[in-house]
Protein backbone atom coordinates (compact mmCIF):
# COMPACT_ATOMS: atom_id res chain seq x y z
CA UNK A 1 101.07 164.54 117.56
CA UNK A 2 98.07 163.88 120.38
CA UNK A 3 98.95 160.56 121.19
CA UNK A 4 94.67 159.68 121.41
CA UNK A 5 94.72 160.27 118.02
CA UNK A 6 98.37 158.16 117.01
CA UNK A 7 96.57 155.52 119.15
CA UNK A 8 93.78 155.63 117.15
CA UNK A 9 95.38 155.51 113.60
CA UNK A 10 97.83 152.76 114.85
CA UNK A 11 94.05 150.65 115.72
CA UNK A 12 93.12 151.29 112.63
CA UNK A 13 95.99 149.85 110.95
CA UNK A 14 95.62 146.86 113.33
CA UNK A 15 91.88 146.18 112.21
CA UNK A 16 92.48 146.21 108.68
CA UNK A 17 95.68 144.12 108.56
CA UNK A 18 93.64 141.72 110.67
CA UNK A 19 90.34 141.88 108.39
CA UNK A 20 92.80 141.40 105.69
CA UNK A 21 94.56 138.54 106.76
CA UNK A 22 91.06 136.87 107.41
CA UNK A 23 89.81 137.17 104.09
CA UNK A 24 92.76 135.82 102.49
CA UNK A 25 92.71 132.56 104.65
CA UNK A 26 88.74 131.97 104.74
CA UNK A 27 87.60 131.06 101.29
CA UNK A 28 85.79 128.11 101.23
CA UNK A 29 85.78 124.90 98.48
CA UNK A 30 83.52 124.64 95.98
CA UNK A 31 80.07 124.74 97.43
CA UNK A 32 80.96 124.21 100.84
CA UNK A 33 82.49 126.25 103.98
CA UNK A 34 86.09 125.15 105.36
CA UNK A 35 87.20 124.30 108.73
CA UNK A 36 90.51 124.41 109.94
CA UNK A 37 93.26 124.45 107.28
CA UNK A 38 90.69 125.04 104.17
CA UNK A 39 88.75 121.51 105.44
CA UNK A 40 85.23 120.73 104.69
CA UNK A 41 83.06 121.26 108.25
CA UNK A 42 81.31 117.86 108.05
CA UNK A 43 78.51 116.84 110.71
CA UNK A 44 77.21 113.28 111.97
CA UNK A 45 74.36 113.27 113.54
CA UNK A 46 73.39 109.62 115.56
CA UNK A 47 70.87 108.12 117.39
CA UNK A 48 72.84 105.65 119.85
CA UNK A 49 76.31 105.28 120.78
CA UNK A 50 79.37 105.13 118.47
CA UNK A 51 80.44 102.62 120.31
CA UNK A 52 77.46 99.99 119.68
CA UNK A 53 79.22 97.96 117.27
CA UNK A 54 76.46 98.40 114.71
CA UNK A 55 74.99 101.15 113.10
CA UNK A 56 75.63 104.07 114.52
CA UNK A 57 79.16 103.19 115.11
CA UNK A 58 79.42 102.22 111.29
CA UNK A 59 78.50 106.12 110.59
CA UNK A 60 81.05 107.22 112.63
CA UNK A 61 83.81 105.15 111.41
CA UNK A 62 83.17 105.44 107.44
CA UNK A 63 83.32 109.67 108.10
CA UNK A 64 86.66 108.96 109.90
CA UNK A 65 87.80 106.87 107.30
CA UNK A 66 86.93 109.47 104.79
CA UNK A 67 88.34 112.32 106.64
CA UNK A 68 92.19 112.05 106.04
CA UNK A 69 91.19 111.22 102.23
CA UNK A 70 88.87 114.16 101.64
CA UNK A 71 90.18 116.72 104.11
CA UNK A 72 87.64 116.84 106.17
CA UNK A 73 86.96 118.23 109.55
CA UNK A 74 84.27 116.30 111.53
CA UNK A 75 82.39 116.75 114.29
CA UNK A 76 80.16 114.08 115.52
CA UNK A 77 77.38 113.77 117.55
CA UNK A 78 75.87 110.89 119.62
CA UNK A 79 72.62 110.09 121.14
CA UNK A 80 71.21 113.02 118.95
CA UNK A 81 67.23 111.89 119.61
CA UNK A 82 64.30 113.04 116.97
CA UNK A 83 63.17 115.90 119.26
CA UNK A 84 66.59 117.47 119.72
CA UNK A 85 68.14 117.02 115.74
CA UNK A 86 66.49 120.51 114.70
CA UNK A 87 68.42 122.16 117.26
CA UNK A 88 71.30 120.18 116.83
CA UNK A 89 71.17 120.87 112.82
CA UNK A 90 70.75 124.27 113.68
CA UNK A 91 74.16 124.53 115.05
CA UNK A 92 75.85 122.97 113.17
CA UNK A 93 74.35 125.21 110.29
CA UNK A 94 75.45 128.42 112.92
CA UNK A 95 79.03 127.30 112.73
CA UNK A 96 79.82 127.33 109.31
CA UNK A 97 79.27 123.44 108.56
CA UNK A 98 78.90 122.54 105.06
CA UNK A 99 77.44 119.64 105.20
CA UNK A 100 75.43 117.29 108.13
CA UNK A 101 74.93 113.49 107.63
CA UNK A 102 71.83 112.64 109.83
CA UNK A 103 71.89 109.39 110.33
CA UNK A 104 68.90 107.58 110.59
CA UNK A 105 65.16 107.61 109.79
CA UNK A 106 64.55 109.24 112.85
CA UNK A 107 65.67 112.72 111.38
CA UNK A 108 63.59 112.76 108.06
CA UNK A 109 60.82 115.34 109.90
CA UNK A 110 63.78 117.96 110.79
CA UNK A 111 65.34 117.83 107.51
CA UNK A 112 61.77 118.72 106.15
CA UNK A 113 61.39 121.17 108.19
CA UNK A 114 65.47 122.95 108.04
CA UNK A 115 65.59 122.23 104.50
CA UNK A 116 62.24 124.04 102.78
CA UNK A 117 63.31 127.56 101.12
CA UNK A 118 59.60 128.81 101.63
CA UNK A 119 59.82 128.75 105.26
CA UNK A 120 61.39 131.01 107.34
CA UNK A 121 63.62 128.84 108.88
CA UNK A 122 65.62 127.25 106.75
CA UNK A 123 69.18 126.68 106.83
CA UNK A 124 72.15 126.66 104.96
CA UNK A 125 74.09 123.45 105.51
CA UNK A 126 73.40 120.43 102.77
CA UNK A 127 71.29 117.44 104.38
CA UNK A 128 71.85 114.63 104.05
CA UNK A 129 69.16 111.89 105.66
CA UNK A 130 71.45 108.32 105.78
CA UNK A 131 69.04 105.43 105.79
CA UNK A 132 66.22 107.64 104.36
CA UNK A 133 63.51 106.57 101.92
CA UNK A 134 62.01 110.75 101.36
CA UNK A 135 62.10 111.95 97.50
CA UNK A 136 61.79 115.49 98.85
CA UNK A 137 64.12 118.11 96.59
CA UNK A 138 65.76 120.08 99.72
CA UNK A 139 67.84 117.41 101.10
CA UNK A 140 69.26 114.12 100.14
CA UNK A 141 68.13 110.89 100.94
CA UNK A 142 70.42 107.84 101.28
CA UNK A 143 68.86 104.81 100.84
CA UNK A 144 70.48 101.90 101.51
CA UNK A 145 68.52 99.52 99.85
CA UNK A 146 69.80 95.92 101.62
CA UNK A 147 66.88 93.73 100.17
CA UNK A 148 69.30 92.65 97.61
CA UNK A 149 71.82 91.62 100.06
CA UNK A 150 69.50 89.79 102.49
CA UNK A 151 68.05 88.11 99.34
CA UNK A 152 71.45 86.68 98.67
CA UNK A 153 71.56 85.59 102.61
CA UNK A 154 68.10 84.01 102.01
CA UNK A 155 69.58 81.59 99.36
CA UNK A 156 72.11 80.94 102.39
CA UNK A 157 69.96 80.34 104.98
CA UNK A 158 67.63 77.86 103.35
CA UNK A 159 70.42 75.92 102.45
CA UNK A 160 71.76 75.22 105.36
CA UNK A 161 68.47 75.10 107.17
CA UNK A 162 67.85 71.49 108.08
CA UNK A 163 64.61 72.12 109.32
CA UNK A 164 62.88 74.71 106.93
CA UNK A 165 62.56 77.23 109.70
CA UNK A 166 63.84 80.66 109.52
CA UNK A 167 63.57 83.69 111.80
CA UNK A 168 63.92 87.42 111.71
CA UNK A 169 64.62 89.64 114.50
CA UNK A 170 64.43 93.77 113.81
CA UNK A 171 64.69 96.35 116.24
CA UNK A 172 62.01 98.52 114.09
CA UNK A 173 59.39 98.37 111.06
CA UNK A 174 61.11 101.00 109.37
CA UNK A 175 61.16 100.76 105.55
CA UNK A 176 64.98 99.95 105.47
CA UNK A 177 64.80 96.97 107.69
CA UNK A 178 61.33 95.91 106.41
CA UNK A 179 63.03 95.45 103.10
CA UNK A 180 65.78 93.46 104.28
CA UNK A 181 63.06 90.98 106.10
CA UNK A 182 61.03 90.59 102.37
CA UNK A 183 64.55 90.62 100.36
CA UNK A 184 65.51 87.36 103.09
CA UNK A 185 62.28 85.73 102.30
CA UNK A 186 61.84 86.14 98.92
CA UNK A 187 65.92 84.56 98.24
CA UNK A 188 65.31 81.86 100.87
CA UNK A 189 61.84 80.51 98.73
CA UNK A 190 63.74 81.17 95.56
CA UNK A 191 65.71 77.64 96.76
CA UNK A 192 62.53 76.14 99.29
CA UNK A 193 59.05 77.64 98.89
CA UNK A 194 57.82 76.07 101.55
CA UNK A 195 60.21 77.49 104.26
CA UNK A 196 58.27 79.26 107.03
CA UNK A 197 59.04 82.26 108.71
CA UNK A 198 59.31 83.84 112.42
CA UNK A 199 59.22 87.31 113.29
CA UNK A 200 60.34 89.50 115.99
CA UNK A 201 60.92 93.30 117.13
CA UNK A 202 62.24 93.86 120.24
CA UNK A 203 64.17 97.22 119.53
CA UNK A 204 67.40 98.00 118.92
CA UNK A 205 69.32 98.77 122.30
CA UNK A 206 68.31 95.67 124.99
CA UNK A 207 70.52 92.55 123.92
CA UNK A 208 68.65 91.00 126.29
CA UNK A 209 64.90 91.49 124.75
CA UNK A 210 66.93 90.35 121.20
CA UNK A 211 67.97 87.39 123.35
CA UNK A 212 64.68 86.10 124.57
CA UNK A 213 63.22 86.59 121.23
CA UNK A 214 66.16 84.32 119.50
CA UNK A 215 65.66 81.82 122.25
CA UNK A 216 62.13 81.89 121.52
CA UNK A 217 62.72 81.00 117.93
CA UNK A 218 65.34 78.23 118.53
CA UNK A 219 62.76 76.70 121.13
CA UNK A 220 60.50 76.37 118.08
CA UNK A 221 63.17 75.04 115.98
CA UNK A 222 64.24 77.91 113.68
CA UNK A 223 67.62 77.13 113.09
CA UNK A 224 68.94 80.18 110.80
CA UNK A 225 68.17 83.63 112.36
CA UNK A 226 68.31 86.96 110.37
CA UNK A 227 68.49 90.30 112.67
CA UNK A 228 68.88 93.55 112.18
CA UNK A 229 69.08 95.11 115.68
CA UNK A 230 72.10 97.25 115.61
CA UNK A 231 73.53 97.09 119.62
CA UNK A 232 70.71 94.36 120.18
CA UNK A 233 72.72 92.04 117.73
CA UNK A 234 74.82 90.83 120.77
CA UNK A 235 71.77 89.09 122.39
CA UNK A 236 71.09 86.88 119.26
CA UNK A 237 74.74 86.06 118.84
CA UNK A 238 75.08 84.90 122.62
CA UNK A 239 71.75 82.96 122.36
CA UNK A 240 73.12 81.43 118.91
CA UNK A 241 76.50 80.13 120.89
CA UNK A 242 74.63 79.04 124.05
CA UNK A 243 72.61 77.09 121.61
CA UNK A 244 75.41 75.48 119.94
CA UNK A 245 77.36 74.99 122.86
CA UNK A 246 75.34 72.62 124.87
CA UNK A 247 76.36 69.18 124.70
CA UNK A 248 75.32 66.93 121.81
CA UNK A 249 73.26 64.25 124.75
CA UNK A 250 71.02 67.32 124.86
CA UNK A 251 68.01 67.69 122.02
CA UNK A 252 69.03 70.90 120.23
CA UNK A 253 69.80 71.75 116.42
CA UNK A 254 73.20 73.76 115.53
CA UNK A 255 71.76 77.32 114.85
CA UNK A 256 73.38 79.63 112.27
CA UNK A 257 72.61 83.52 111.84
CA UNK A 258 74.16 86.37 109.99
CA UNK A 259 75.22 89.93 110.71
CA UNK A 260 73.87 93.21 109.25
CA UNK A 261 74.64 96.72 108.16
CA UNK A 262 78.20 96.19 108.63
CA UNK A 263 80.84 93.14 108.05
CA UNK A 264 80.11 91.05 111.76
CA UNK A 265 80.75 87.53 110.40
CA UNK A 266 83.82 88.16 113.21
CA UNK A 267 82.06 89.42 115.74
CA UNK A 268 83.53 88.26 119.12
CA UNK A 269 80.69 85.75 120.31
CA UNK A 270 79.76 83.34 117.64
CA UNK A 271 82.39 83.64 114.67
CA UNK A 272 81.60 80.30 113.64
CA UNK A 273 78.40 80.22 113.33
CA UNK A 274 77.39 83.68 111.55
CA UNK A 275 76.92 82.60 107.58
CA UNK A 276 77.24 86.06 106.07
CA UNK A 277 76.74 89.64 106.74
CA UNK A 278 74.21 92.15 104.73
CA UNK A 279 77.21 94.95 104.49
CA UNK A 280 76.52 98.72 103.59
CA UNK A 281 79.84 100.32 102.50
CA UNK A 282 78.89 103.59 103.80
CA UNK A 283 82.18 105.38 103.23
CA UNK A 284 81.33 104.98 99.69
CA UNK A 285 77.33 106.52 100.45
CA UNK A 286 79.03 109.21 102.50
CA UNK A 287 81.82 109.66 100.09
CA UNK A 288 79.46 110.71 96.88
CA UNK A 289 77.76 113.43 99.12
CA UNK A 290 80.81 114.93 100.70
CA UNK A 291 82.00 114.86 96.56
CA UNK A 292 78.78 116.74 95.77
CA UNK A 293 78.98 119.55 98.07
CA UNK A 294 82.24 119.86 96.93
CA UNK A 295 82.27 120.49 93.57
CA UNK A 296 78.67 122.37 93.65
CA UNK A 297 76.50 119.56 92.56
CA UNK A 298 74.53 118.46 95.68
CA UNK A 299 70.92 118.16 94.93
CA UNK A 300 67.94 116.66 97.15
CA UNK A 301 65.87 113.20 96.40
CA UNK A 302 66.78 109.37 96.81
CA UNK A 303 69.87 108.22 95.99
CA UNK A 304 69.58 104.53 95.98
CA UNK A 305 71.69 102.49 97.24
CA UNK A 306 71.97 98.75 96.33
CA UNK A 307 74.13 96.18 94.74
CA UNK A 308 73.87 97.96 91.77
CA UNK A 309 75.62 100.84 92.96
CA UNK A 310 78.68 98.71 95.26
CA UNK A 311 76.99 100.28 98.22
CA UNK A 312 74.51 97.36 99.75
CA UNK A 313 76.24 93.77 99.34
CA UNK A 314 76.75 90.65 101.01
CA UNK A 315 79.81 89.48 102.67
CA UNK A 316 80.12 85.56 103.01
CA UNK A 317 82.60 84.57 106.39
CA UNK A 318 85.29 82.80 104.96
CA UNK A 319 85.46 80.50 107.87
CA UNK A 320 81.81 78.82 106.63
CA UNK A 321 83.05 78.80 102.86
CA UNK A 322 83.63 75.24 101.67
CA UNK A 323 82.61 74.32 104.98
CA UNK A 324 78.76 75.08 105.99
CA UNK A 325 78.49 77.14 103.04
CA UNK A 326 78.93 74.68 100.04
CA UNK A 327 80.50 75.28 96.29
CA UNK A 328 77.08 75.24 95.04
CA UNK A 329 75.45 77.36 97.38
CA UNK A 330 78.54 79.94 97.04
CA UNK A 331 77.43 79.74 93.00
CA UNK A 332 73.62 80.76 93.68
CA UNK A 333 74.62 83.54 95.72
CA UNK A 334 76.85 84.87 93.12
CA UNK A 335 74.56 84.52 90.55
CA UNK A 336 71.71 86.37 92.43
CA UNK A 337 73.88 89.19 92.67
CA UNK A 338 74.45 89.28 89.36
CA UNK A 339 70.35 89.12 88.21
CA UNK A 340 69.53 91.56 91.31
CA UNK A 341 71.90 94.23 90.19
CA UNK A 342 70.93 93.89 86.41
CA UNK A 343 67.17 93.71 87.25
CA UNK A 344 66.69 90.01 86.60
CA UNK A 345 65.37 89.65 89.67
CA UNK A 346 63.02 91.82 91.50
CA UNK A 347 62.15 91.46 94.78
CA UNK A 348 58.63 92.68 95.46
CA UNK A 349 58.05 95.80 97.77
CA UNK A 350 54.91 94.64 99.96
């Protein structure tokens, strides 16, 4: 036999075994493409760092806490600005990736703009915008609705405030964090209507703007401070404990404040003096999507996410309990909860 043409019929052999073997080993779950060893290809898309001990590290560790559980493979990527998510989305859509988690407000315009059918551009991959307030029907909006939460931490602070003067650093005015500042208002006159209230927004990377602003406050005599300031958080802790550590022959007021988004009632500066956190549970939020795509029942809008739902909740430090945070005060919270979840209580949206 010409041995071009043996060669030949031996590559052809080759190609179909191959194409064969690849077929076999490539089908993906329900409603969603597989990685590695039949995983789900799930992307995180951040802002910051996921290693800023707030928010963006939250993300990150929820989807690696999910991974072993759901057999996913992850990818995540950090520092992931509004003007580069398209692209970013984009590639993860080229690579087979059934589902991205783009977390933050910052990335409601390019899920818009991926996620419309009617435009030429649209991709592939599920969306799903985490801390988004859009009821758009292409991609999914998780809103993590921590009013109800920072209520409960309202009840807290005016409690233990001794001189009616509360404070709130935020590192933006975004509707998320703008409904934790009128949730923490509305619980803290729910015990003294007459409180007053600071306000602050210094960003949400410079621990050092977050500090000036927190010393600012104390200098005025607030003496519970509410933040939400992801990395910035550090500044108000250390101007908290530089507070509280100057000696009593000194005029100054012991100054409590609480931690948000996740559990940082032990965070490594002032332990004992952070009341309570406003907690999301986002392994949970992240958990019902990555079920969705699964089983072929994703869809786009809000998906609230509140006390009602397990996802947005407060988490008293059990170092203050009994101590700074009294029986009583421990009962009000608990009841809140209760009357917020039901819809007892409403907390007002402007």
């Amino acid at each position: 036999m010409n041995m071009r043409l043996l060669w030949s019929l031996v590559m052809v052999l080759v190609v179909g075994v191959v194409a064969s073997c690849g077929d076999s080993g490539s089908t993906p779950p329900a409603g969603g493409a597989s990685g590695g060893g039949g995983k789900m290809k799930v992307g995180l898309l951040v802002v910051g760092s996921t290693s800023d001990g707030g928010w963006n590290q939250q993300a990150k560790d929820a989807l690696d806490k999910l991974a072993a559980s759901e057999n996913l493979d992850v990818r995540v990527r950090q520092q992931v600005g509004k003007d580069g998510a398209a692209d970013a989305i984009r590639q993860f859509d080229s690579q087979g990736y059934a589902l991205v988690i783009a977390h933050g407000y910052e990335y409601l315009e390019a899920a818009k703009e991926l996620s419309d059918p009617s435009k030429g551009n649209a991709v592939k991959v599920k969306i799903a915008v985490s801390g988004g307030d859009v009821d758009n029907p292409n991609f999914q909006s998780l809103e993590y609705d921590l009013s109800g939460a920072s209520y409960q931490l309202g009840i807290v602070a005016a409690k233990v405030s001794k001189s009616g003067k509360l404070g709130f650093i935020g590192g933006a005015k975004f509707p998320t964090v703008l409904a934790m500042q009128r949730g923490f208002q509305a619980g803290a006159k729910s015990v003294n209507p007459s409180v007053t209230f600071a306000e602050a927004w210094p960003g949400w990377d410079d621990p050092s703007k977050a500090k000036r602003e927190a010393e600012a406050f104390i200098s005025q005599g607030v003496d519970v401070i509410m933040q939400d300031v992801d990395a910035a958080s550090r500044g108000v802790f250390e101007a908290v404990k530089e507070n509280n550590a100057k000696p009593f022959t000194a005029p100054r007021t012991v100054v409590y404040t609480f931690g948000a988004n996740s559990d940082q009632n032990a965070n490594p500066v002032c332990p004992d003096y952070t009341l309570a956190s406003a907690v999301i549970k986002m392994d949970l939020a992240f958990g019902g999507a990555v079920k969705q795509v699964k089983d072929g029942s994703f869809k786009g809008g809000i998906v609230k996410e509140g006390i009602a739902s397990g996802v947005s909740v407060a988490v008293l430090n059990p170092k203050l309990t009994g101590k700074v945070i009294d029986a009583e005060t421990q009962k009000q919270v608990d009841e809140a909860a209760k009357k917020l979840a039901s819809g007892d209580i409403t907390i007002p949206r402007e």
